[in-house]
N, C-alpha and C. Protein backbone atom coordinates (compact mmCIF):
# COMPACT_ATOMS: atom_id res chain seq x y z
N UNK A 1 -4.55 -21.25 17.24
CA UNK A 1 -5.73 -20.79 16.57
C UNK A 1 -6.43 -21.99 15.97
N UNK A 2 -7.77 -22.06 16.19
CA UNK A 2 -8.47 -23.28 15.61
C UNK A 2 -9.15 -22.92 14.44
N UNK A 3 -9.20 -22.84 13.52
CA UNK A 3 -10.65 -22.28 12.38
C UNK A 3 -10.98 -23.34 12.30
N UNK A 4 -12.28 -23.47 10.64
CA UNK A 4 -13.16 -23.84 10.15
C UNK A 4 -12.68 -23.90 8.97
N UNK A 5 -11.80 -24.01 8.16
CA UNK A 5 -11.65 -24.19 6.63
C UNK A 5 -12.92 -24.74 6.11
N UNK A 6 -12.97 -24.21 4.70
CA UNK A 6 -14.17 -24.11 3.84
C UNK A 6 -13.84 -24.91 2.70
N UNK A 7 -12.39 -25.26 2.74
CA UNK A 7 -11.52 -25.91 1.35
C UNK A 7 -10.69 -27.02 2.20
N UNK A 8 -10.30 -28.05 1.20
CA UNK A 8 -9.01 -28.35 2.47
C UNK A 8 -7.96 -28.46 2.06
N UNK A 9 -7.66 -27.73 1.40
CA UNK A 9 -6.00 -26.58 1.03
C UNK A 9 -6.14 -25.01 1.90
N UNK A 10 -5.26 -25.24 2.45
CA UNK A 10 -4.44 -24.28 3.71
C UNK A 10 -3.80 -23.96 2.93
N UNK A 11 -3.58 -21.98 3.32
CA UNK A 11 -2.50 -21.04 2.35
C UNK A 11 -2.12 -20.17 3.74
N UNK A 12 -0.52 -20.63 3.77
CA UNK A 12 0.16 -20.31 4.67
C UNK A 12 1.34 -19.13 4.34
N UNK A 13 1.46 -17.68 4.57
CA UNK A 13 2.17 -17.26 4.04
C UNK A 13 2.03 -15.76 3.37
N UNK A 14 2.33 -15.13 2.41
CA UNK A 14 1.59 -13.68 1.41
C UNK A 14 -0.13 -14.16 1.67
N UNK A 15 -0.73 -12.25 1.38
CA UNK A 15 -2.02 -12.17 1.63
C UNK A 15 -2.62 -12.64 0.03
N UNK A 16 -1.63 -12.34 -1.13
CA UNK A 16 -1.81 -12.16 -2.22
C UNK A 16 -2.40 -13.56 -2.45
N UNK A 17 -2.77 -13.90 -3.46
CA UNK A 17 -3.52 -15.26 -3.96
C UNK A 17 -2.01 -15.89 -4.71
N UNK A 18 -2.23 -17.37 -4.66
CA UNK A 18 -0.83 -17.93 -4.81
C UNK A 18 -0.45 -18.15 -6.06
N UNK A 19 0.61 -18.15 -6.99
CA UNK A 19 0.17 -18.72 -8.39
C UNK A 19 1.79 -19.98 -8.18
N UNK A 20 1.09 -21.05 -8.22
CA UNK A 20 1.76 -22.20 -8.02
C UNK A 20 0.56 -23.20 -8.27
N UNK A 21 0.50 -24.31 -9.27
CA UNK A 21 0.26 -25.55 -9.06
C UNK A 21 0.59 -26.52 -8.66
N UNK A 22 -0.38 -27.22 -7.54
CA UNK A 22 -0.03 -28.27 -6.89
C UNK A 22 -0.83 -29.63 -7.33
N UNK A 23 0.38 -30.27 -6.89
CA UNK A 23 -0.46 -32.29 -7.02
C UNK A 23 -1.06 -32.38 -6.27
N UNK A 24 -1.30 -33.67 -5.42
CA UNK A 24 -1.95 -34.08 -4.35
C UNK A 24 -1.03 -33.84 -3.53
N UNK A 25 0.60 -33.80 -3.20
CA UNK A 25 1.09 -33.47 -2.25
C UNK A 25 0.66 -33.32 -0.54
N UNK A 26 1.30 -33.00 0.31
CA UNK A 26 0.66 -33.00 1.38
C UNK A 26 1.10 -31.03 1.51
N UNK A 27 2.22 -30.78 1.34
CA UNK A 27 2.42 -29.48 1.10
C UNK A 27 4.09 -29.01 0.02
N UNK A 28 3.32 -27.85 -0.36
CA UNK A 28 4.52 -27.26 -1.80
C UNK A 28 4.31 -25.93 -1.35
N UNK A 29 5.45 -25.30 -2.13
CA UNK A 29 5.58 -24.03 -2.06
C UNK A 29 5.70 -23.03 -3.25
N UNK A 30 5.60 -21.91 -3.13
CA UNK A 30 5.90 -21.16 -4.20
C UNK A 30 7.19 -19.85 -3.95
N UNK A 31 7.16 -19.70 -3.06
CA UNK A 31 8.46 -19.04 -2.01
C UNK A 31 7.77 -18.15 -1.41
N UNK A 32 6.50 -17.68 -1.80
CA UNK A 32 5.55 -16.73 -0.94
C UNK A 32 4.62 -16.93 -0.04
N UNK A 33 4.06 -18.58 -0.55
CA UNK A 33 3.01 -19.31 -0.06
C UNK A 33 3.59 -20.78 0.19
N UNK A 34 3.28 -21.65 1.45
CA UNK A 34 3.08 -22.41 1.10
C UNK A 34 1.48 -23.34 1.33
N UNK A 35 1.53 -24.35 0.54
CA UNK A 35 0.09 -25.10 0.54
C UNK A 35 0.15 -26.40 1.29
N UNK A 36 -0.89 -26.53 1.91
CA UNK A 36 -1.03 -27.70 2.91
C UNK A 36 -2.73 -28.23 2.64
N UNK A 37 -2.24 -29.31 2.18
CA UNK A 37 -3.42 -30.40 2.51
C UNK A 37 -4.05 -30.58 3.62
N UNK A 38 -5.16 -30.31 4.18
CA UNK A 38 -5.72 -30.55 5.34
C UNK A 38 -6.73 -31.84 4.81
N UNK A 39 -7.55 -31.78 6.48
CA UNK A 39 -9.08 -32.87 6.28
C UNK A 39 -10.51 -31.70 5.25
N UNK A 40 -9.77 -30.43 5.67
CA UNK A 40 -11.01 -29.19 4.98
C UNK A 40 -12.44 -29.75 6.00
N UNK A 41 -13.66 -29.33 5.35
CA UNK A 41 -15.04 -29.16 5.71
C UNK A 41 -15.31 -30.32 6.73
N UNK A 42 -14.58 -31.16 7.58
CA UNK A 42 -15.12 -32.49 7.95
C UNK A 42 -15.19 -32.02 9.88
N UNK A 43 -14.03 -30.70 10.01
CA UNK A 43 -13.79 -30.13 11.67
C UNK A 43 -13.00 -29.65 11.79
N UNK A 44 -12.40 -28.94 12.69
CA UNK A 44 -11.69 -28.04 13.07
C UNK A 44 -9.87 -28.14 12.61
N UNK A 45 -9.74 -27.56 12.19
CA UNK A 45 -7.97 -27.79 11.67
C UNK A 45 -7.59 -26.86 12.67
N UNK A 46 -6.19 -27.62 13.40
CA UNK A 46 -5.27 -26.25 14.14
C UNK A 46 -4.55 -26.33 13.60
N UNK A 47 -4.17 -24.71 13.71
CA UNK A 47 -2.98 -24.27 13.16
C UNK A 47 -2.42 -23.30 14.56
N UNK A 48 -0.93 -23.91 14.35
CA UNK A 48 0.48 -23.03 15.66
C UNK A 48 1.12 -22.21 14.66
N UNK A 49 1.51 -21.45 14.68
CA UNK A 49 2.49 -20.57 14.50
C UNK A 49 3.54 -20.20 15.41
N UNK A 50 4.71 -20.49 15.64
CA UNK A 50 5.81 -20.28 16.44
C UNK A 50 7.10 -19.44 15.65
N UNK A 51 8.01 -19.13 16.70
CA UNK A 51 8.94 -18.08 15.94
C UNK A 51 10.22 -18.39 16.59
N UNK A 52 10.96 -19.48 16.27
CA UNK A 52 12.39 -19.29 17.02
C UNK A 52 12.17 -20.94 18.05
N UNK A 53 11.12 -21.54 18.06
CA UNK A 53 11.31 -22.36 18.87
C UNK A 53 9.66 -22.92 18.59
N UNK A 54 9.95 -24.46 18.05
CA UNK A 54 8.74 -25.17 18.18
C UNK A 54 8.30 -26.68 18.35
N UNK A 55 7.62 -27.05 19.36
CA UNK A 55 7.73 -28.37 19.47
C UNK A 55 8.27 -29.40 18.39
N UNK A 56 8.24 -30.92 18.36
CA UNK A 56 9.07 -31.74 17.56
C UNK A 56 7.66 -32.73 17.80
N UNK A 57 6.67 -32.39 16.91
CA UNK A 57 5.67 -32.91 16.63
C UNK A 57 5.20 -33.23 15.24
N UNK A 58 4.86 -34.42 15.09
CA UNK A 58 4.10 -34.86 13.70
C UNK A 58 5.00 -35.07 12.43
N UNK A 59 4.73 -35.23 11.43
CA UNK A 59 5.62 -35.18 10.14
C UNK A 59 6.18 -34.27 9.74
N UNK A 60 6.86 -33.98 9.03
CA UNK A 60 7.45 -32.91 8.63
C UNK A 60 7.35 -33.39 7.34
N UNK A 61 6.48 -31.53 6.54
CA UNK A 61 5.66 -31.75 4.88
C UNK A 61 6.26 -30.58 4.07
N UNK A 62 7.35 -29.65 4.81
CA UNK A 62 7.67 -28.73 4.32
C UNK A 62 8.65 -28.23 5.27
N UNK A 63 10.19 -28.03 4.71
CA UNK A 63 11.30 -27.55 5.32
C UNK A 63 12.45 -27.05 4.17
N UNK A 64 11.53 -25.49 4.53
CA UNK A 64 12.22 -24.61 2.93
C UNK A 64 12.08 -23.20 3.46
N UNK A 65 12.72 -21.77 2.49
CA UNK A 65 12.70 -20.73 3.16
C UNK A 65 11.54 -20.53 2.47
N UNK A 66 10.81 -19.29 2.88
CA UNK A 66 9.37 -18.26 2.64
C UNK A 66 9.79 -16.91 2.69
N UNK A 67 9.83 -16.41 1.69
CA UNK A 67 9.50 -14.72 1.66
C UNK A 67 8.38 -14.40 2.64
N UNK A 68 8.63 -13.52 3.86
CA UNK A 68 7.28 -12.63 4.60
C UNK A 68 7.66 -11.53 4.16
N UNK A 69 6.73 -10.78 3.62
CA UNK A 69 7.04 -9.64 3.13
C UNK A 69 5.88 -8.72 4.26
N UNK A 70 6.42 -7.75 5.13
CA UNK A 70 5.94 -6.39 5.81
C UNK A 70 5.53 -7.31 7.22
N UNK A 71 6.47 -8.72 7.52
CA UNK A 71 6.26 -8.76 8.99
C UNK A 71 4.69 -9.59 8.82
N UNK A 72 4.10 -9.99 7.83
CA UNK A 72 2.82 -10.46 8.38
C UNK A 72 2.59 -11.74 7.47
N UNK A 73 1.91 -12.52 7.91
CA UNK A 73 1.62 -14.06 7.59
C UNK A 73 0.28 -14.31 7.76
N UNK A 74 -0.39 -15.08 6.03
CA UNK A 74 -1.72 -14.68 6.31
C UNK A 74 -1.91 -16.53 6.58
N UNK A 75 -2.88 -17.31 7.19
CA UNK A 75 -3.05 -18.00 6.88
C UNK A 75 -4.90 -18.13 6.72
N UNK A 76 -4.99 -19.09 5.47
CA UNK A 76 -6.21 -19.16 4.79
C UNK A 76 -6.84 -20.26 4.21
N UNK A 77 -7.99 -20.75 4.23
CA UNK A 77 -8.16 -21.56 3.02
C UNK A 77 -7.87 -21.55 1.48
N UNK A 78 -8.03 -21.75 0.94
CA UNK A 78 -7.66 -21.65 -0.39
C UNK A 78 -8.63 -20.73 -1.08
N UNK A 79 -9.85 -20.85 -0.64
CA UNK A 79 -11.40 -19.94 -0.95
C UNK A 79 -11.45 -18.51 -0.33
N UNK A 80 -10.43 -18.19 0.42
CA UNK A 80 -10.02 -17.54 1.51
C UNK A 80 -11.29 -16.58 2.07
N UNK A 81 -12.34 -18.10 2.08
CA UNK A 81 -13.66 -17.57 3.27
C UNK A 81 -13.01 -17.63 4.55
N UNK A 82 -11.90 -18.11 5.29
CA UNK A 82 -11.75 -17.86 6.34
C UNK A 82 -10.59 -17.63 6.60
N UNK A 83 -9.76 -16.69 7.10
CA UNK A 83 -8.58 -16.03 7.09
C UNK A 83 -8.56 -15.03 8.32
N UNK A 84 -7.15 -15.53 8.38
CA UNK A 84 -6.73 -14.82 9.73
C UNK A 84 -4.80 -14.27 9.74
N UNK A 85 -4.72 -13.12 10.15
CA UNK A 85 -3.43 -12.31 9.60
C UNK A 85 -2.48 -12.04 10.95
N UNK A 86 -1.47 -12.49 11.33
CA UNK A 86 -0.37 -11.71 12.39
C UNK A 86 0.67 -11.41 12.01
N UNK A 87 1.19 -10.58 12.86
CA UNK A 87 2.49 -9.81 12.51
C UNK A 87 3.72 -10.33 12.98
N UNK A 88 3.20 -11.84 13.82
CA UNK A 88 4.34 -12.30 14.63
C UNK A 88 5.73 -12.26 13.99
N UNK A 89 6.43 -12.56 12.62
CA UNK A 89 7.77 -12.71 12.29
C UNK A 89 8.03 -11.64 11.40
N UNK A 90 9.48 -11.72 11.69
CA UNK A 90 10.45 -10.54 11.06
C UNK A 90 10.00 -10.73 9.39
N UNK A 91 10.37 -9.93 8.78
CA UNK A 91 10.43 -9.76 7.42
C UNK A 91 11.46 -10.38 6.58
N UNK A 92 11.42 -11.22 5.45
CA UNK A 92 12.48 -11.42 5.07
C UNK A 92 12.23 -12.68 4.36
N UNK A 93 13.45 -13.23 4.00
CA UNK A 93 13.51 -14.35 3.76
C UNK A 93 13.84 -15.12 5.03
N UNK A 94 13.21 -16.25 5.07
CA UNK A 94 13.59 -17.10 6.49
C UNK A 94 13.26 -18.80 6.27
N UNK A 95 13.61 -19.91 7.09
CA UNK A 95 13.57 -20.93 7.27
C UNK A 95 12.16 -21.42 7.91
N UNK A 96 11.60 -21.69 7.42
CA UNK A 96 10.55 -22.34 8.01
C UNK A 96 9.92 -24.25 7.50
N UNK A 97 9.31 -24.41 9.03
CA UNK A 97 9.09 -25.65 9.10
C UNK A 97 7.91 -26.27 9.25
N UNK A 98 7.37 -27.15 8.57
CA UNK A 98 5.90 -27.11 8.87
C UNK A 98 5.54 -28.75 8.83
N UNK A 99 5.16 -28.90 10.30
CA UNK A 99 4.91 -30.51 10.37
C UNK A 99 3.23 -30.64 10.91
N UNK A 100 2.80 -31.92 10.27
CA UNK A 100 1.23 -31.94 10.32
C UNK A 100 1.48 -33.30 11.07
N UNK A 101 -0.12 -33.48 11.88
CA UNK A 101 -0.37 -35.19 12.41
C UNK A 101 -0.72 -35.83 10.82
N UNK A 102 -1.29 -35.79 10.10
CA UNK A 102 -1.76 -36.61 8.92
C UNK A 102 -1.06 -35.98 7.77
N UNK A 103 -0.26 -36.29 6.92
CA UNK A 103 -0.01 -35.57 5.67
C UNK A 103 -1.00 -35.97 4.88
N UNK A 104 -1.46 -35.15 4.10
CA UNK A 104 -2.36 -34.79 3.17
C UNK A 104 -3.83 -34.88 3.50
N UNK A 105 -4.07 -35.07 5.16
CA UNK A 105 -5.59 -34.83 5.73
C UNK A 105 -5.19 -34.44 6.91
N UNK A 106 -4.41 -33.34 7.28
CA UNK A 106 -4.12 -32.72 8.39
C UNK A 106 -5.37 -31.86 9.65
N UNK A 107 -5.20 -32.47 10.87
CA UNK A 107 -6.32 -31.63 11.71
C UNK A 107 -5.19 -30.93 12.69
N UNK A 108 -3.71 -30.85 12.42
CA UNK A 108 -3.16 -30.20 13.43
C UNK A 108 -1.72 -29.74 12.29
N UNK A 109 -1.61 -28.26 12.43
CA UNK A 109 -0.74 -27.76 11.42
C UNK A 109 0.28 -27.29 12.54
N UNK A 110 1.48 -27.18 12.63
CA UNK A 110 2.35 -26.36 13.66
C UNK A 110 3.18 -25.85 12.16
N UNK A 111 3.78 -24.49 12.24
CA UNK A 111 4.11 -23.82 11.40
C UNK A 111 5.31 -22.88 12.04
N UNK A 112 6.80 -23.19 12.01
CA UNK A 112 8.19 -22.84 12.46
C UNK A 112 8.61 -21.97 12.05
N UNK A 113 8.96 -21.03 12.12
CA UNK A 113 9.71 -19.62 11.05
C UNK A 113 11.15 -19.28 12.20
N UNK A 114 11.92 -19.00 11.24
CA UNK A 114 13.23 -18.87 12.22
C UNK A 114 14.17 -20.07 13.00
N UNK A 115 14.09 -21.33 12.54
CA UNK A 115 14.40 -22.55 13.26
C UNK A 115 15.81 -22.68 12.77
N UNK A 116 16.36 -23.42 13.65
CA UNK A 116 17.18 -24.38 13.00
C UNK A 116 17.47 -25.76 12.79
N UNK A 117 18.63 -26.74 12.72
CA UNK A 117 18.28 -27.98 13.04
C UNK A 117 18.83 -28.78 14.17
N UNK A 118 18.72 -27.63 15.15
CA UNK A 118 18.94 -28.13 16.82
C UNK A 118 17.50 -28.40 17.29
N UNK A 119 17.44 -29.83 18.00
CA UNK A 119 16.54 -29.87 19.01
C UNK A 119 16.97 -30.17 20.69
N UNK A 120 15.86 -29.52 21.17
CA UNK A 120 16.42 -29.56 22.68
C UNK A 120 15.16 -30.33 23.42
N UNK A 121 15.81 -30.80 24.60
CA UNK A 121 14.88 -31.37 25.62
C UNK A 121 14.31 -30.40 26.29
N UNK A 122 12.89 -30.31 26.76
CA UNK A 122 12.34 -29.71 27.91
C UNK A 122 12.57 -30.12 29.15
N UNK A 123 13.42 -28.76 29.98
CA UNK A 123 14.30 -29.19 31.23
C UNK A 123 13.48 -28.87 32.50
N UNK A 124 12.51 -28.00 32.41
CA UNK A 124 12.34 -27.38 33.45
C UNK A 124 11.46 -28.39 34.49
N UNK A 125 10.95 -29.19 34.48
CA UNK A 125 10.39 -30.41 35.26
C UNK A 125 11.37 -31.01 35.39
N UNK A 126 12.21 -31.51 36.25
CA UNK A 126 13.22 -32.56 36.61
C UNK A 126 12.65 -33.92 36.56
N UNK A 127 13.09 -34.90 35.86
CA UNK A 127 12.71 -36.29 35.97
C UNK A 127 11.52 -36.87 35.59
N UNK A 128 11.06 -36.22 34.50
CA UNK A 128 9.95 -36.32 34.16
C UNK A 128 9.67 -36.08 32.51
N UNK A 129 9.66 -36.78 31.44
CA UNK A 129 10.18 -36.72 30.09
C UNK A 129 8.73 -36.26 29.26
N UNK A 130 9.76 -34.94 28.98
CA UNK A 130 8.87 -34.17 28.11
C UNK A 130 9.33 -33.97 26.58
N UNK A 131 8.38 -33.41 25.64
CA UNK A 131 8.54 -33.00 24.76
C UNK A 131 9.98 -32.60 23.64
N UNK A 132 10.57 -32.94 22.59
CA UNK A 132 11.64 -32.77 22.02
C UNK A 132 11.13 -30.86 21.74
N UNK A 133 12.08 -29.82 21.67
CA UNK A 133 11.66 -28.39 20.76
C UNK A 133 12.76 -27.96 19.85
N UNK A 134 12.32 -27.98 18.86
CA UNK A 134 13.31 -27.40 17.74
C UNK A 134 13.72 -26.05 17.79
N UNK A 135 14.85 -25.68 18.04
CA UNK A 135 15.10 -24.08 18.46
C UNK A 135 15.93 -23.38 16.89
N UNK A 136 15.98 -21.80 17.19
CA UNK A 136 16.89 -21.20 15.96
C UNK A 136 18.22 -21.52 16.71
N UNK A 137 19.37 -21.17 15.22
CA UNK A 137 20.36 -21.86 15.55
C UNK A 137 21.21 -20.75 16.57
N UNK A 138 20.94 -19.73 16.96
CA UNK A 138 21.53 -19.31 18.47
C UNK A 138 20.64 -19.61 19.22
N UNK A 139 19.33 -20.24 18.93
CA UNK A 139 18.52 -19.96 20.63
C UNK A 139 18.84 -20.67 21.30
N UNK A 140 18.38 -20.04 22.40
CA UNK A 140 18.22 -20.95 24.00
C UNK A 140 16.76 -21.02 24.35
N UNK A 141 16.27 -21.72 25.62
CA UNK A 141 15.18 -21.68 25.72
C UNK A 141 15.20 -21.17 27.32
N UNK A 142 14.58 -19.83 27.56
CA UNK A 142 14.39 -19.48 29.39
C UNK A 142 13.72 -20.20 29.39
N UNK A 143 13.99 -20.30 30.89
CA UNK A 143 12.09 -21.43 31.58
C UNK A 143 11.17 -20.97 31.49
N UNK A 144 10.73 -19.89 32.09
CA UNK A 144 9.57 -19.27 31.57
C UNK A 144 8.95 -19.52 30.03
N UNK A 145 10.02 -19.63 29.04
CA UNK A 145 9.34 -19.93 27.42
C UNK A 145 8.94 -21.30 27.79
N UNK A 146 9.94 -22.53 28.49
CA UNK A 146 9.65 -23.98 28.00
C UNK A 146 8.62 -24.30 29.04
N UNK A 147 8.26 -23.65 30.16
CA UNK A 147 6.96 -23.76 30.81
C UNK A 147 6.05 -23.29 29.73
N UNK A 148 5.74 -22.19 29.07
CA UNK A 148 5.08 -22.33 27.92
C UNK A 148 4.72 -23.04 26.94
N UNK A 149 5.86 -23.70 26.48
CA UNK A 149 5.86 -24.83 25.54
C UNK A 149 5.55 -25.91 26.30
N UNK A 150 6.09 -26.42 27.35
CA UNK A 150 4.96 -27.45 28.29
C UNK A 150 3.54 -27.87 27.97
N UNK A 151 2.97 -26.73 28.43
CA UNK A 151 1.54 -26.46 27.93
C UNK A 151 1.21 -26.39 26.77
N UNK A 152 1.66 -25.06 25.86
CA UNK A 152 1.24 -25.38 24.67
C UNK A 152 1.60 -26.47 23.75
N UNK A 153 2.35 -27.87 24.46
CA UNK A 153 2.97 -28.69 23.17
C UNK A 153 1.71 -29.54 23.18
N UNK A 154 0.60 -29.29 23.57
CA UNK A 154 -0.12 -30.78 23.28
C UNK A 154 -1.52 -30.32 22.63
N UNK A 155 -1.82 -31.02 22.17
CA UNK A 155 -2.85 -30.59 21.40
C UNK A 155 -4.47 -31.15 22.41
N UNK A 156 -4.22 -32.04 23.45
CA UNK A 156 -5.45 -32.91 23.97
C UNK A 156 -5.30 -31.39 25.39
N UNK A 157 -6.50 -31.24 25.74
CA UNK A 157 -7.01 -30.56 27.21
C UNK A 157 -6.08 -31.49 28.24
N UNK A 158 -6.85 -32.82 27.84
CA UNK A 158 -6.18 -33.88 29.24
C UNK A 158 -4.37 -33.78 29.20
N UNK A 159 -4.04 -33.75 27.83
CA UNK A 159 -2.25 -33.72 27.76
C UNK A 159 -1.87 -32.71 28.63
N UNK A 160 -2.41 -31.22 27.95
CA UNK A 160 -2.06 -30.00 28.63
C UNK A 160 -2.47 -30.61 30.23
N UNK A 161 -3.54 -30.62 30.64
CA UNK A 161 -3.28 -30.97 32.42
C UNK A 161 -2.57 -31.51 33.12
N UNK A 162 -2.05 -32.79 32.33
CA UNK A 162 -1.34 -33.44 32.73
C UNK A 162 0.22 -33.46 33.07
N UNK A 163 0.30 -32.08 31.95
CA UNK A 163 1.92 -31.31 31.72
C UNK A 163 2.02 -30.48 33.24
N UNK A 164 0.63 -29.84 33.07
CA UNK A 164 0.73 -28.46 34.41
C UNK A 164 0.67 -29.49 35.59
N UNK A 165 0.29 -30.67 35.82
CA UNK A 165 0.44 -31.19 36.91
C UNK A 165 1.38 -31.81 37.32
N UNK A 166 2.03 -31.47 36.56
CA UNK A 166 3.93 -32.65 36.48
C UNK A 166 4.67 -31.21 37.14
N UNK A 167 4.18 -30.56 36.11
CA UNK A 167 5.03 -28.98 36.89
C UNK A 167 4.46 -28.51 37.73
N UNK A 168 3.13 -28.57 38.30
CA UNK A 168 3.09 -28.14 39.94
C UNK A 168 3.91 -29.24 40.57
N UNK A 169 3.68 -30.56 40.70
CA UNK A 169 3.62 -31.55 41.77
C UNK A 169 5.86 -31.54 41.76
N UNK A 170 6.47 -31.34 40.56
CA UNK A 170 7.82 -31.11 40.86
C UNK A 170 7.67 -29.78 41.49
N UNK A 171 7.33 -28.81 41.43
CA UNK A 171 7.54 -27.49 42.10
C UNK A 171 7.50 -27.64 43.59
N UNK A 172 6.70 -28.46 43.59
CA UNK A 172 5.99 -28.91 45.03
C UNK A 172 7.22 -29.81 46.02
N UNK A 173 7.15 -30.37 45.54
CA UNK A 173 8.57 -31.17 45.83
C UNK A 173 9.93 -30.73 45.89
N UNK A 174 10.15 -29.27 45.31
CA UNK A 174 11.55 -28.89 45.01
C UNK A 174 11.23 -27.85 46.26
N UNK A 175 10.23 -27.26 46.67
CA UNK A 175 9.94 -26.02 47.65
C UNK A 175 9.57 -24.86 46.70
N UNK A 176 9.65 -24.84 44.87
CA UNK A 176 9.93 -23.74 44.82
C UNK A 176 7.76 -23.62 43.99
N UNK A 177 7.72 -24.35 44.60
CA UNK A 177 6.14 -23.84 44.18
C UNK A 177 5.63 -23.25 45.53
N UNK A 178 3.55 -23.41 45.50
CA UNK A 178 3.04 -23.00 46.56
C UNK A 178 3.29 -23.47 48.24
N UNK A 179 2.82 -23.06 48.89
CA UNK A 179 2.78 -23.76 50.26
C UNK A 179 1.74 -24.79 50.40
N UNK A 180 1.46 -25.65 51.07
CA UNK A 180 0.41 -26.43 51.14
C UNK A 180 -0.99 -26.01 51.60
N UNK A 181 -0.76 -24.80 52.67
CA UNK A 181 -1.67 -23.70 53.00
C UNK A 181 -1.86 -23.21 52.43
N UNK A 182 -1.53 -22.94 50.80
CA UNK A 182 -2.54 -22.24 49.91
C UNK A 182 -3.54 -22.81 49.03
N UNK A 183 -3.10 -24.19 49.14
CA UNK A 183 -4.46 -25.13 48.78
C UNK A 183 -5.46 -25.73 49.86
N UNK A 184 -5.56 -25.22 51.12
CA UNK A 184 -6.63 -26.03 52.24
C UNK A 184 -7.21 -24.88 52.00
C-alpha cells in the first residue's frame, strides 16, 4: 500500500488515538500503537504489512509485541487524514517487527506480525541469490508463497522485473516453465 501522509509520524496498530509520548526516535510503542518516523508531506511512504513471513530488508526500529485487538490494524498518520484498516492478523498479543530504509525519515515501512528469529533463503530460483525472509518460528515457506515474496521483496519496478525474469529464464531452463512456442 502506498499513501500520502499528511504528518510524518505513522500510527501503526489500534484505531483508537495513541496516548504515548514520543522523542525524536525513529519508532516507540505503547503496546497498542506503534509510532514511526517517516519523510511525512515530501512523497509517497510505503507501507507492507506481512503475517508469518517477511523479507530481511532495511533497519530494524521496532522488535516488540502489539496488542491487535478484533483482528484489525489501522495504519495512519498521526492527523489521521489518511488511514487505511485490514483484518489481515489474528487477535492477540503478538511479535512484531518493523524495519524502515531511513530511520527517522522513512519512505519504505515493512511491518512483521507473527515472526520469529529464523531467517531463510529464497530457494525457488536455483543459482541465483535472492532475498534473506524472516519466517514465524514453525513456518515454512511453499513456493508458491516465496515466488510471491520474489516479487513482492523489492520495492524498484526494475528490481521486481528483474526477479520475474530470473524465475522465468530458470523455469526455462529446468523444462518446468513455458514452451518456446508460446512466446513466437
Amino acid at each position: 500500500m502506498d499513501f500520502y501522509a499528511n504528518h510524518p509520524v505513522l500510527l501503526i496498530g489500534s484505531s483508537d488515538p495513541p496516548e504515548l509520548d514520543w522523542d525524536n526516535a525513529p519508532a516507540c510503542s505503547d503496546g497498542k500503537h506503534i509510532v514511526v518516523q517517516t519523510r511525512g508531506q515530501t512523497a509517497l511512504i510505503r507501507v507492507s504489512i506481512w503475517n508469518c513471513a517477511m523479507p530481511v530488508i532495511g533497519d530494524v526500529v521496532f522488535d516488540g509485541v502489539l496488542n491487535v485487538e478484533g483482528s484489525r490494524v489501522c495504519v495512519a498518520d498521526v492527523e489521521n487524514l489518511t488511514r487505511w484498516v485490514t483484518g489481515l492478523v489474528p487477535s492477540g498479543s503478538q511479535r512484531v517487527v518493523v524495519c524502515v530504509d531511513d530511520p527517522g525519515r522513512a519512505s519504505r515501512v515493512h511491518v512483521g506480525f507473527g515472526l520469529g528469529d529464523r531467517s531463510l533463503p529464497l530457494t525457488a530460483v536455483a543459482r541465483h541469490p535472492l532475498l534473506l525472509v524472516r519466517v514465524a518460528p514453525e513456518g515454512q515457506l511453499l513456493r508458491p508463497n516465496e515466488l510471491g515474496l520474489i516479487l513482492d521483496g523489492h520495492d524498484s519496478p526494475l528490481a521486481r522485473l528483474a526477479a520475474a525474469i530470473k524465475v522465468l529464464a530458470c523455469r526455462w531452463r529446468t523444462g518446468s516453465g513455458p514452451t518456446r512456442s508460446t512466446f513466437a
